[in-house]
PDB file of N, CA and C in Angstrom:
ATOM      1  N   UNK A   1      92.153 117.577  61.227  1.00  0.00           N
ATOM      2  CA  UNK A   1      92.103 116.261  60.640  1.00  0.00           C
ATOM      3  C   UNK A   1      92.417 115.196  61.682  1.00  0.00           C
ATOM      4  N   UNK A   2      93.572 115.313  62.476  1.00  0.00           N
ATOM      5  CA  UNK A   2      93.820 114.289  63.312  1.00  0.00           C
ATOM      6  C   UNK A   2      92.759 114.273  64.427  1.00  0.00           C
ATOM      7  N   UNK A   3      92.274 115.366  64.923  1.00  0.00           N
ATOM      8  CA  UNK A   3      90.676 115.174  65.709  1.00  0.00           C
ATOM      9  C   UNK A   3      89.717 114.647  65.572  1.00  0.00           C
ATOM     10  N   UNK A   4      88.942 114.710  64.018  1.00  0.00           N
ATOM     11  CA  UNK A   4      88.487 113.751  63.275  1.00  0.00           C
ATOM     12  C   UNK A   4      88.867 112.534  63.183  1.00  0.00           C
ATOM     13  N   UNK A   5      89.883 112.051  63.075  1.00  0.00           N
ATOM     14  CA  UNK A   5      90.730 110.703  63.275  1.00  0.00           C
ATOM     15  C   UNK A   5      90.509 109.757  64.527  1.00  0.00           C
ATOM     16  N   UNK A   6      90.585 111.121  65.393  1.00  0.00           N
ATOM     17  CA  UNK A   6      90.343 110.618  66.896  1.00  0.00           C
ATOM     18  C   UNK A   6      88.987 110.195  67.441  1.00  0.00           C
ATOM     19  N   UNK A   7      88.483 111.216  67.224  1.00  0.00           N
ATOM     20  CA  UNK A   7      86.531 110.943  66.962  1.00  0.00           C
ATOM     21  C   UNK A   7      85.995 109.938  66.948  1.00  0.00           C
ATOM     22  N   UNK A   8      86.481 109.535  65.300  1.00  0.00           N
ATOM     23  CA  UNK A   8      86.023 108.424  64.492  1.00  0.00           C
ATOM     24  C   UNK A   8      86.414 107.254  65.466  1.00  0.00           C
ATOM     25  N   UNK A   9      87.876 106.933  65.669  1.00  0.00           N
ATOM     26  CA  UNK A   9      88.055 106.130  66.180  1.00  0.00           C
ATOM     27  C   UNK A   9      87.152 106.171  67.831  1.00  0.00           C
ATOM     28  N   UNK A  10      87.349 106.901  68.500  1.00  0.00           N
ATOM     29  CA  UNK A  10      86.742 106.701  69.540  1.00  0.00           C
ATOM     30  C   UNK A  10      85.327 106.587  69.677  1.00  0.00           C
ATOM     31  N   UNK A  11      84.396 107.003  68.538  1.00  0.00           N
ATOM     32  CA  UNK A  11      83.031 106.486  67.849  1.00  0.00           C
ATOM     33  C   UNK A  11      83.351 105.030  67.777  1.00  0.00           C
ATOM     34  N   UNK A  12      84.016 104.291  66.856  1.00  0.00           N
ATOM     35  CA  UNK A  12      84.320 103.105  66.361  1.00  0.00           C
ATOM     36  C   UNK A  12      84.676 101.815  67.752  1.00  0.00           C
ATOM     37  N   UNK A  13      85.336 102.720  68.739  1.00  0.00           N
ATOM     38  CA  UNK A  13      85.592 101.868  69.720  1.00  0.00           C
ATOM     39  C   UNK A  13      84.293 102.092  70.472  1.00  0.00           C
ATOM     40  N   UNK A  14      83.545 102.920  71.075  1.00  0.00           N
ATOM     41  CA  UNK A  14      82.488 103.185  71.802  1.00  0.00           C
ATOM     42  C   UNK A  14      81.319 102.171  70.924  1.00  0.00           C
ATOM     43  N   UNK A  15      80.879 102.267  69.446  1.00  0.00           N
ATOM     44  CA  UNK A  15      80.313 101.073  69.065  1.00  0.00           C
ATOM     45  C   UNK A  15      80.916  99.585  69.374  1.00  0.00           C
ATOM     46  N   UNK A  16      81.873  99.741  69.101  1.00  0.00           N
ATOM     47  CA  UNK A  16      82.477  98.335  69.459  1.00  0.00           C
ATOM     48  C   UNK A  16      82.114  97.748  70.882  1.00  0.00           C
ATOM     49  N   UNK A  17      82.139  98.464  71.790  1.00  0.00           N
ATOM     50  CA  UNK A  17      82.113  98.231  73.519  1.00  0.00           C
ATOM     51  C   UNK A  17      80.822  97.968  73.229  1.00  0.00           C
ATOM     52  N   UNK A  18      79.671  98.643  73.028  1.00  0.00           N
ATOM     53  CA  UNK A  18      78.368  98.780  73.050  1.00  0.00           C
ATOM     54  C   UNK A  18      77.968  97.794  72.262  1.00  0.00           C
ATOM     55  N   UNK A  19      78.321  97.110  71.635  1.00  0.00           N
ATOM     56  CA  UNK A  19      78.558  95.684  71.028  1.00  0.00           C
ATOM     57  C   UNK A  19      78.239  94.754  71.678  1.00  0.00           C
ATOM     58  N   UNK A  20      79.790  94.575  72.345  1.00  0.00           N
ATOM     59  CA  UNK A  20      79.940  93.734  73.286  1.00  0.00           C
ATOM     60  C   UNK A  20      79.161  93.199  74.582  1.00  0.00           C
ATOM     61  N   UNK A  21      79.161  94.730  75.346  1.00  0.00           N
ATOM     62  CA  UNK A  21      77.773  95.044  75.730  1.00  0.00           C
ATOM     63  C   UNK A  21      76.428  94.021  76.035  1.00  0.00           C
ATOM     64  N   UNK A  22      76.049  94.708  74.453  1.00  0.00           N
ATOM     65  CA  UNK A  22      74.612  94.108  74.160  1.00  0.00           C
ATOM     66  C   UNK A  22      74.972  92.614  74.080  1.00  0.00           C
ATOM     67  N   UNK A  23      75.844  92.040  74.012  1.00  0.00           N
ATOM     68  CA  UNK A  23      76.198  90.754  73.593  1.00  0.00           C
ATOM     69  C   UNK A  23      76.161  89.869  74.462  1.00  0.00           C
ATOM     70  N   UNK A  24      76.918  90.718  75.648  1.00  0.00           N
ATOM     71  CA  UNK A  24      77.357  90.439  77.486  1.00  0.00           C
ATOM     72  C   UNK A  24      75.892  90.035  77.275  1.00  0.00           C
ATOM     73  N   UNK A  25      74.920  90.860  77.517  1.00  0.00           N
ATOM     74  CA  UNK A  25      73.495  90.718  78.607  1.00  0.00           C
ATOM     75  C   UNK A  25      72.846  90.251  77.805  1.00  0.00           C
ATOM     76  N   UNK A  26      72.729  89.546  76.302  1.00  0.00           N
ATOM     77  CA  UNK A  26      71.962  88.880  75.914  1.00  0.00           C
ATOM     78  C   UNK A  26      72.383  87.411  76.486  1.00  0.00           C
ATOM     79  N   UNK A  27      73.908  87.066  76.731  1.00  0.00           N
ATOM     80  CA  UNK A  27      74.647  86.113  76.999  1.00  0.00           C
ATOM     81  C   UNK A  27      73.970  86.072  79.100  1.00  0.00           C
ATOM     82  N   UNK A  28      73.852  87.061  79.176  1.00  0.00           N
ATOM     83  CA  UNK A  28      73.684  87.032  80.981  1.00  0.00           C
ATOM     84  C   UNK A  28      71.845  86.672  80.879  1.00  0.00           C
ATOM     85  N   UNK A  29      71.288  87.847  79.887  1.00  0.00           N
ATOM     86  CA  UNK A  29      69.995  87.231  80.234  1.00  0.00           C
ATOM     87  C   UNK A  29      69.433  85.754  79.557  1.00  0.00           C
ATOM     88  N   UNK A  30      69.903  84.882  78.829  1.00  0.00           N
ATOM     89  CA  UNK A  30      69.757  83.963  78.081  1.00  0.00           C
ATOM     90  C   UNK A  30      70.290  83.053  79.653  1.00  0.00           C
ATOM     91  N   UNK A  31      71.590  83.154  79.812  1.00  0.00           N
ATOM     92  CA  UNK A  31      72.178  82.197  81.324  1.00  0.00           C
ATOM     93  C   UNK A  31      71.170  82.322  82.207  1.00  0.00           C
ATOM     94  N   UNK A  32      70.466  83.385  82.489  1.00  0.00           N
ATOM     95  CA  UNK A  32      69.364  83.393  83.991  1.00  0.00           C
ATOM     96  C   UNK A  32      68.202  82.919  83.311  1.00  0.00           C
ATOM     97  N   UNK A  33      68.237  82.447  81.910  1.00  0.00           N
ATOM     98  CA  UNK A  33      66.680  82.132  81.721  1.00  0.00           C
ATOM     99  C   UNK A  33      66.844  80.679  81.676  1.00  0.00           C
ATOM    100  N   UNK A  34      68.118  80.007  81.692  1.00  0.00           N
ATOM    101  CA  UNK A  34      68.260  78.853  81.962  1.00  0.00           C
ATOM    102  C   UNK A  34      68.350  77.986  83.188  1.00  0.00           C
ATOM    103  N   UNK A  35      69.255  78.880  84.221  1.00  0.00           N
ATOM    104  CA  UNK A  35      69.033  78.748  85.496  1.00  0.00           C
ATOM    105  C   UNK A  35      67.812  78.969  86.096  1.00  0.00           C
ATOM    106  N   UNK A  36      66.827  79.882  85.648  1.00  0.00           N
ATOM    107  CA  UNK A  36      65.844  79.727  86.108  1.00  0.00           C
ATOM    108  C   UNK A  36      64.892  78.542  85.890  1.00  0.00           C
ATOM    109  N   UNK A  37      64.807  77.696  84.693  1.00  0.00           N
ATOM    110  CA  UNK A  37      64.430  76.572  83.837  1.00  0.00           C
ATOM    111  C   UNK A  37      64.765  75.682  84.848  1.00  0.00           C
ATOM    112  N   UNK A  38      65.944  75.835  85.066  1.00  0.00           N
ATOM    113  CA  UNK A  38      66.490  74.594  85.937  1.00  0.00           C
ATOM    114  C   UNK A  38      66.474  74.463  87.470  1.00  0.00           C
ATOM    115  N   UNK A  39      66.055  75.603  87.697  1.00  0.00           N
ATOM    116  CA  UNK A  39      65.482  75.732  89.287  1.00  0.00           C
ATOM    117  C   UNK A  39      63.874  75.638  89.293  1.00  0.00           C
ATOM    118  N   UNK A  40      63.312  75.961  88.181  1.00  0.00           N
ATOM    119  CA  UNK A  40      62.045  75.316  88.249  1.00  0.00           C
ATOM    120  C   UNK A  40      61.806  73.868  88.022  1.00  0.00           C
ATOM    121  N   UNK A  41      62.538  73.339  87.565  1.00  0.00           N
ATOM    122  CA  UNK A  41      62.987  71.889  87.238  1.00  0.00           C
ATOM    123  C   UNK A  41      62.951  71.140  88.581  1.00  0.00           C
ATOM    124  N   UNK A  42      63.897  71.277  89.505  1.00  0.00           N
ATOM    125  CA  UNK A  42      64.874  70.970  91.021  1.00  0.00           C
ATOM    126  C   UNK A  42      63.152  71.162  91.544  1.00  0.00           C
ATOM    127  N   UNK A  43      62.858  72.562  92.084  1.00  0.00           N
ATOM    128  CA  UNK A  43      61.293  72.461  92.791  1.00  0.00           C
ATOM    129  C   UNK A  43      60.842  71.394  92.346  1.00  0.00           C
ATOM    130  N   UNK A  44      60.378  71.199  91.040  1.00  0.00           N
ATOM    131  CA  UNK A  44      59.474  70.626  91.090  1.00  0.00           C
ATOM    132  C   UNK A  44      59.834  69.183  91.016  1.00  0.00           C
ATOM    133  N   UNK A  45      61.026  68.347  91.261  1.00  0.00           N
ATOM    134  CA  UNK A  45      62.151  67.531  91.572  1.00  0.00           C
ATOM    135  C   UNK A  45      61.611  67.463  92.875  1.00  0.00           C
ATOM    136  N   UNK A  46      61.889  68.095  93.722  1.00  0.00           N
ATOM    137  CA  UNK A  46      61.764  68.389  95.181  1.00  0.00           C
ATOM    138  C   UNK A  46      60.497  68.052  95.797  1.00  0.00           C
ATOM    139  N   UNK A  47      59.650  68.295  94.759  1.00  0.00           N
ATOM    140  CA  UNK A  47      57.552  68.448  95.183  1.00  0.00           C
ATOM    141  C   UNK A  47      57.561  67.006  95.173  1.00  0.00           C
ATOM    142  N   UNK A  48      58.247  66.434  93.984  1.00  0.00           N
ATOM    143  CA  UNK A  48      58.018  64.950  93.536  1.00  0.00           C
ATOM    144  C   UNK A  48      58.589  64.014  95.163  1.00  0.00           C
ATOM    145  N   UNK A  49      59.582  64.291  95.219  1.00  0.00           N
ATOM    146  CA  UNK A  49      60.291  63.351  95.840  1.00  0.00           C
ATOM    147  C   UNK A  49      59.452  63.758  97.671  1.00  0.00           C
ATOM    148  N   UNK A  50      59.321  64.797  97.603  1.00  0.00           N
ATOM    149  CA  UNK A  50      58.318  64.939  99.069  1.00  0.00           C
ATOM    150  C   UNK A  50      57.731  64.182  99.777  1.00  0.00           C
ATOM    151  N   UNK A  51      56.831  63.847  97.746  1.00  0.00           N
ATOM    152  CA  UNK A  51      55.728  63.254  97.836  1.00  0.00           C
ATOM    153  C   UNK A  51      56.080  61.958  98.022  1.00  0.00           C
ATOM    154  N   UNK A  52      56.924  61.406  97.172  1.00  0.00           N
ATOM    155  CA  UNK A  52      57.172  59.917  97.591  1.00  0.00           C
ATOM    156  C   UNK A  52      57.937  59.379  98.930  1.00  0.00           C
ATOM    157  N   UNK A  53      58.382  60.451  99.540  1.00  0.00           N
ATOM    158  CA  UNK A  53      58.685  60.578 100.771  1.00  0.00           C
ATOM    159  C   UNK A  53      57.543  60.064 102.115  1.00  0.00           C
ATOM    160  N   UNK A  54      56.629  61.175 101.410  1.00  0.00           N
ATOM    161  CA  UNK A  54      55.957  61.120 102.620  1.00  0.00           C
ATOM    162  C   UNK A  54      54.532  59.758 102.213  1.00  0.00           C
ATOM    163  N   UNK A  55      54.648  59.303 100.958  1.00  0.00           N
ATOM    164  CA  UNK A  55      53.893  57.958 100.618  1.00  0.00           C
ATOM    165  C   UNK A  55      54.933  57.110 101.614  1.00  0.00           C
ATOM    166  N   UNK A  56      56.088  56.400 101.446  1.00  0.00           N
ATOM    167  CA  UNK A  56      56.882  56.025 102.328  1.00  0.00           C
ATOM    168  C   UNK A  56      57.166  56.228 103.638  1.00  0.00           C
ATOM    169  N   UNK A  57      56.415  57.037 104.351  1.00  0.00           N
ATOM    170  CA  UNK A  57      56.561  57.046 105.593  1.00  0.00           C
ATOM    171  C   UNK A  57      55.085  56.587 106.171  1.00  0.00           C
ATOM    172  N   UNK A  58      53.921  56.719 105.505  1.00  0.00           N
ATOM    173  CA  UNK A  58      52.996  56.361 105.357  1.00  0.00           C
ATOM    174  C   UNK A  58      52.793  54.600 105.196  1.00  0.00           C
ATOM    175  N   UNK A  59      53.140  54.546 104.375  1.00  0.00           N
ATOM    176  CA  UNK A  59      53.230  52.757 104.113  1.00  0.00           C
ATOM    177  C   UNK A  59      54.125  51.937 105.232  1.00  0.00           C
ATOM    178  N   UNK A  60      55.288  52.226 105.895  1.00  0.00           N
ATOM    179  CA  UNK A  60      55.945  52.213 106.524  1.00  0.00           C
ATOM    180  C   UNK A  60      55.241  52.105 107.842  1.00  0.00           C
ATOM    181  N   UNK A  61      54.653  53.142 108.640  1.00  0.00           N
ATOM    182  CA  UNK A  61      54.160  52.961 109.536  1.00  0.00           C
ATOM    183  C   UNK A  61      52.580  51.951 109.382  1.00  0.00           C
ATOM    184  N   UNK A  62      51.796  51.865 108.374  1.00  0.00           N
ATOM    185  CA  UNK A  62      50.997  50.779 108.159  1.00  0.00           C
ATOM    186  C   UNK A  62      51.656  49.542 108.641  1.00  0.00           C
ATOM    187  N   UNK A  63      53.185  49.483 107.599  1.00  0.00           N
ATOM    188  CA  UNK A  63      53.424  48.183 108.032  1.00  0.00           C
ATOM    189  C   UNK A  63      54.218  48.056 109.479  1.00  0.00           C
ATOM    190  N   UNK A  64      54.313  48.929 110.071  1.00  0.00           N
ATOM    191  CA  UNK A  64      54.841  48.739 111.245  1.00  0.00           C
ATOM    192  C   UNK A  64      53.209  48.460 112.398  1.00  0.00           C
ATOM    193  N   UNK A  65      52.383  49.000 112.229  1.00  0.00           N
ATOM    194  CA  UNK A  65      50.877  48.236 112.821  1.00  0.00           C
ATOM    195  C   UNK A  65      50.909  46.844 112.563  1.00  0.00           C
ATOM    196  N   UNK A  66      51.089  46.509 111.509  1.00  0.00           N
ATOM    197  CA  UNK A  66      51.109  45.363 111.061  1.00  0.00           C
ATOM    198  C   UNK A  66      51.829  44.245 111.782  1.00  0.00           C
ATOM    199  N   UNK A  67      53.137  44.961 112.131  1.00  0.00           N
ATOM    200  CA  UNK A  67      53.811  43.936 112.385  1.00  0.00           C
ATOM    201  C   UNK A  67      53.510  44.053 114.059  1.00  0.00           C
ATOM    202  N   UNK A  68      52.948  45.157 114.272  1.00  0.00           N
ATOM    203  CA  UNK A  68      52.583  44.748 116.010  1.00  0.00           C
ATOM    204  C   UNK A  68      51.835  44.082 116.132  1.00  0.00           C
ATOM    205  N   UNK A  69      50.778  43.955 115.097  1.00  0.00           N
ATOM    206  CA  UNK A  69      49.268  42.999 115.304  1.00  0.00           C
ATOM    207  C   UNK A  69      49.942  41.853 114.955  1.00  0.00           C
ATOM    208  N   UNK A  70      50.685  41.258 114.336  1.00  0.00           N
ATOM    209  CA  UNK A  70      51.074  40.146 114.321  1.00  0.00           C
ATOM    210  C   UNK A  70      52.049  39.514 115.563  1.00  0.00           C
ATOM    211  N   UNK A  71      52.968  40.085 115.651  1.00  0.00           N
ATOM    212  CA  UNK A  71      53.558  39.628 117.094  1.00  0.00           C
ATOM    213  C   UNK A  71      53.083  39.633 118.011  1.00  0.00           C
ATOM    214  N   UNK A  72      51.759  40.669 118.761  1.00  0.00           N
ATOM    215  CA  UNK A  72      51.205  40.455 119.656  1.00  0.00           C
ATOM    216  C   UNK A  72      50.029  38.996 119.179  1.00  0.00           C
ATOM    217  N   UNK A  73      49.654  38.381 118.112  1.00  0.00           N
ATOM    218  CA  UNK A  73      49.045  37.363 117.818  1.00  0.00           C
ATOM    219  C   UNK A  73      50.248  35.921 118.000  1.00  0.00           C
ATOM    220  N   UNK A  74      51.039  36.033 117.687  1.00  0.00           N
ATOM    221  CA  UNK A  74      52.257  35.292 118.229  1.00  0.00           C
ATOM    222  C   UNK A  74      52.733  35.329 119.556  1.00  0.00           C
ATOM    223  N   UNK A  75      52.413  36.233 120.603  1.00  0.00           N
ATOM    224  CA  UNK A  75      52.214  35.927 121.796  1.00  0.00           C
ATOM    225  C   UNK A  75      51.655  35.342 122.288  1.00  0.00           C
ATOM    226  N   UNK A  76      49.957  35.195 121.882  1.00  0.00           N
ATOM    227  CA  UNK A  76      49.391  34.748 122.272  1.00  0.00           C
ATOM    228  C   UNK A  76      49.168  33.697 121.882  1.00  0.00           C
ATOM    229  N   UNK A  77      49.265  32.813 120.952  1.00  0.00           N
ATOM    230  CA  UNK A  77      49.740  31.842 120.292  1.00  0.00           C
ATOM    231  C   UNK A  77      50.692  31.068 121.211  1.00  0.00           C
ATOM    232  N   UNK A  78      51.709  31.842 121.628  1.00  0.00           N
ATOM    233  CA  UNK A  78      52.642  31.021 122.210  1.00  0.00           C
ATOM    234  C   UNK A  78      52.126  30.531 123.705  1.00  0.00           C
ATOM    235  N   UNK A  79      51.267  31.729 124.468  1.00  0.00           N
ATOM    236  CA  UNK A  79      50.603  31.736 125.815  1.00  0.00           C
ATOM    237  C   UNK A  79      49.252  30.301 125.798  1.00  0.00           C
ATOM    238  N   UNK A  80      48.542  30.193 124.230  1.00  0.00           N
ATOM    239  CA  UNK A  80      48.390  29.216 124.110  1.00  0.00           C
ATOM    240  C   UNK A  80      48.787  27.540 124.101  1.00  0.00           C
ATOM    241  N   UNK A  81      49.593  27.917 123.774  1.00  0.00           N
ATOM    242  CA  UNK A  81      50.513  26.556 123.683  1.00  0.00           C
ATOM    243  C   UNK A  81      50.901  25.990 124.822  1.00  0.00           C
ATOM    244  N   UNK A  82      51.379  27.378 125.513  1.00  0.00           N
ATOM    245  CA  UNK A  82      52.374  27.429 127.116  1.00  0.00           C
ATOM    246  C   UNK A  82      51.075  26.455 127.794  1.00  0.00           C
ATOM    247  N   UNK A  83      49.888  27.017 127.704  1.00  0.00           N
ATOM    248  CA  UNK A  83      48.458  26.461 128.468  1.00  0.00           C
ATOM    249  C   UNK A  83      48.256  25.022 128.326  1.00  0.00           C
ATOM    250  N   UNK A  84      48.515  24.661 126.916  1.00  0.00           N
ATOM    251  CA  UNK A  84      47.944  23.058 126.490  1.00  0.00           C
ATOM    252  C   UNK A  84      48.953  22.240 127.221  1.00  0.00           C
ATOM    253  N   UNK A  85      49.920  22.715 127.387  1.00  0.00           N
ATOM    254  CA  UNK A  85      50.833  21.992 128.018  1.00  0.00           C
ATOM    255  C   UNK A  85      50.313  21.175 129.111  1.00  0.00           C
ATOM    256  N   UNK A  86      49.843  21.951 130.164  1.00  0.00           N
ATOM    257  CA  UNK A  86      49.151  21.887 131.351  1.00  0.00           C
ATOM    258  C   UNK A  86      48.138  20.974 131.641  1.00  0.00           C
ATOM    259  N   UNK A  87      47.372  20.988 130.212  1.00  0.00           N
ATOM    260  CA  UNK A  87      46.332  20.375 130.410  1.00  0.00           C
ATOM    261  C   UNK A  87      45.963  19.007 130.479  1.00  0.00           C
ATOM    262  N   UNK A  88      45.163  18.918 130.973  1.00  0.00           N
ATOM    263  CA  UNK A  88      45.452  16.872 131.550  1.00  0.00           C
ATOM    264  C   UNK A  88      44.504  16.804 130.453  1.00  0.00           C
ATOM    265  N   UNK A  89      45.530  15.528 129.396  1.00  0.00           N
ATOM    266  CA  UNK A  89      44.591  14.934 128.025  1.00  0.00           C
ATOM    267  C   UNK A  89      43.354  13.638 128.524  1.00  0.00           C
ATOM    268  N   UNK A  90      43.558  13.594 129.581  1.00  0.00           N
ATOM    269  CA  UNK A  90      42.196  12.203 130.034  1.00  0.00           C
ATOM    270  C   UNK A  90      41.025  13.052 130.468  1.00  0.00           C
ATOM    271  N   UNK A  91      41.150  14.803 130.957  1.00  0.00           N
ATOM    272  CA  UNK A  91      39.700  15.379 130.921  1.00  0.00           C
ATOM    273  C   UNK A  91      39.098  15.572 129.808  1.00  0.00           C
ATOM    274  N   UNK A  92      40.036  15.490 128.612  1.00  0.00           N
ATOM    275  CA  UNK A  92      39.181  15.525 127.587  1.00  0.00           C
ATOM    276  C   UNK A  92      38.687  15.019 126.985  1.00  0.00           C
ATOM    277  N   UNK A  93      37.115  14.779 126.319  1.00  0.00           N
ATOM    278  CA  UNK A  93      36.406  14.294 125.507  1.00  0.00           C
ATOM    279  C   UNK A  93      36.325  13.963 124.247  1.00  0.00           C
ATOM    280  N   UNK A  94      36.337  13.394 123.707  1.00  0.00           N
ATOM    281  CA  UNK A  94      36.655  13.518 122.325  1.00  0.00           C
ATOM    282  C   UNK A  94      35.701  13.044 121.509  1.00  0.00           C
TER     283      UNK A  94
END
């Protein structure tokens, strides 16, 4: 009788663990299906911001052409000016 007793109980606890168990890895695989959610999330976080990255480095150097074609037009502008200086206003015609 007390073997039976023992049995049972150690049946009763072995379901119990095996319980728990199943409980653990529904709890572990449910957590990795979220972390995974959320690392596919971040990539594609990551793809985004790349991209606007590399639009911004793009626009950036446009406007950095930009601003050379303009200052070198302001050089010459100024090399103009430097010239009129020079120039005797009675050769000219008007």
């Amino acid at each position: 009788m007390l073997l039976l007793s023992i049995a049972i109980s150690a049946l009763a606890i072995g379901l119990i663990s095996l319980t728990l168990i199943m409980a653990l890895k529904n709890k572990h695989t449910s957590d990795a299906g979220d972390l995974h959610q959320k690392l596919k999330e971040c990539a594609e976080q990551i793809h985004i911001l790349r991209s606007e990255a590399a639009e911004l480095r793009t626009g950036l150097l446009s406007i950095g052409k930009r601003v050379l074609e303009v200052e070198q037009q302001n050089q010459d502008l100024i090399q103009q000016q430097s010239a009129q200086k020079y120039d005797d206003p009675d050769a000219k015609i008007y």
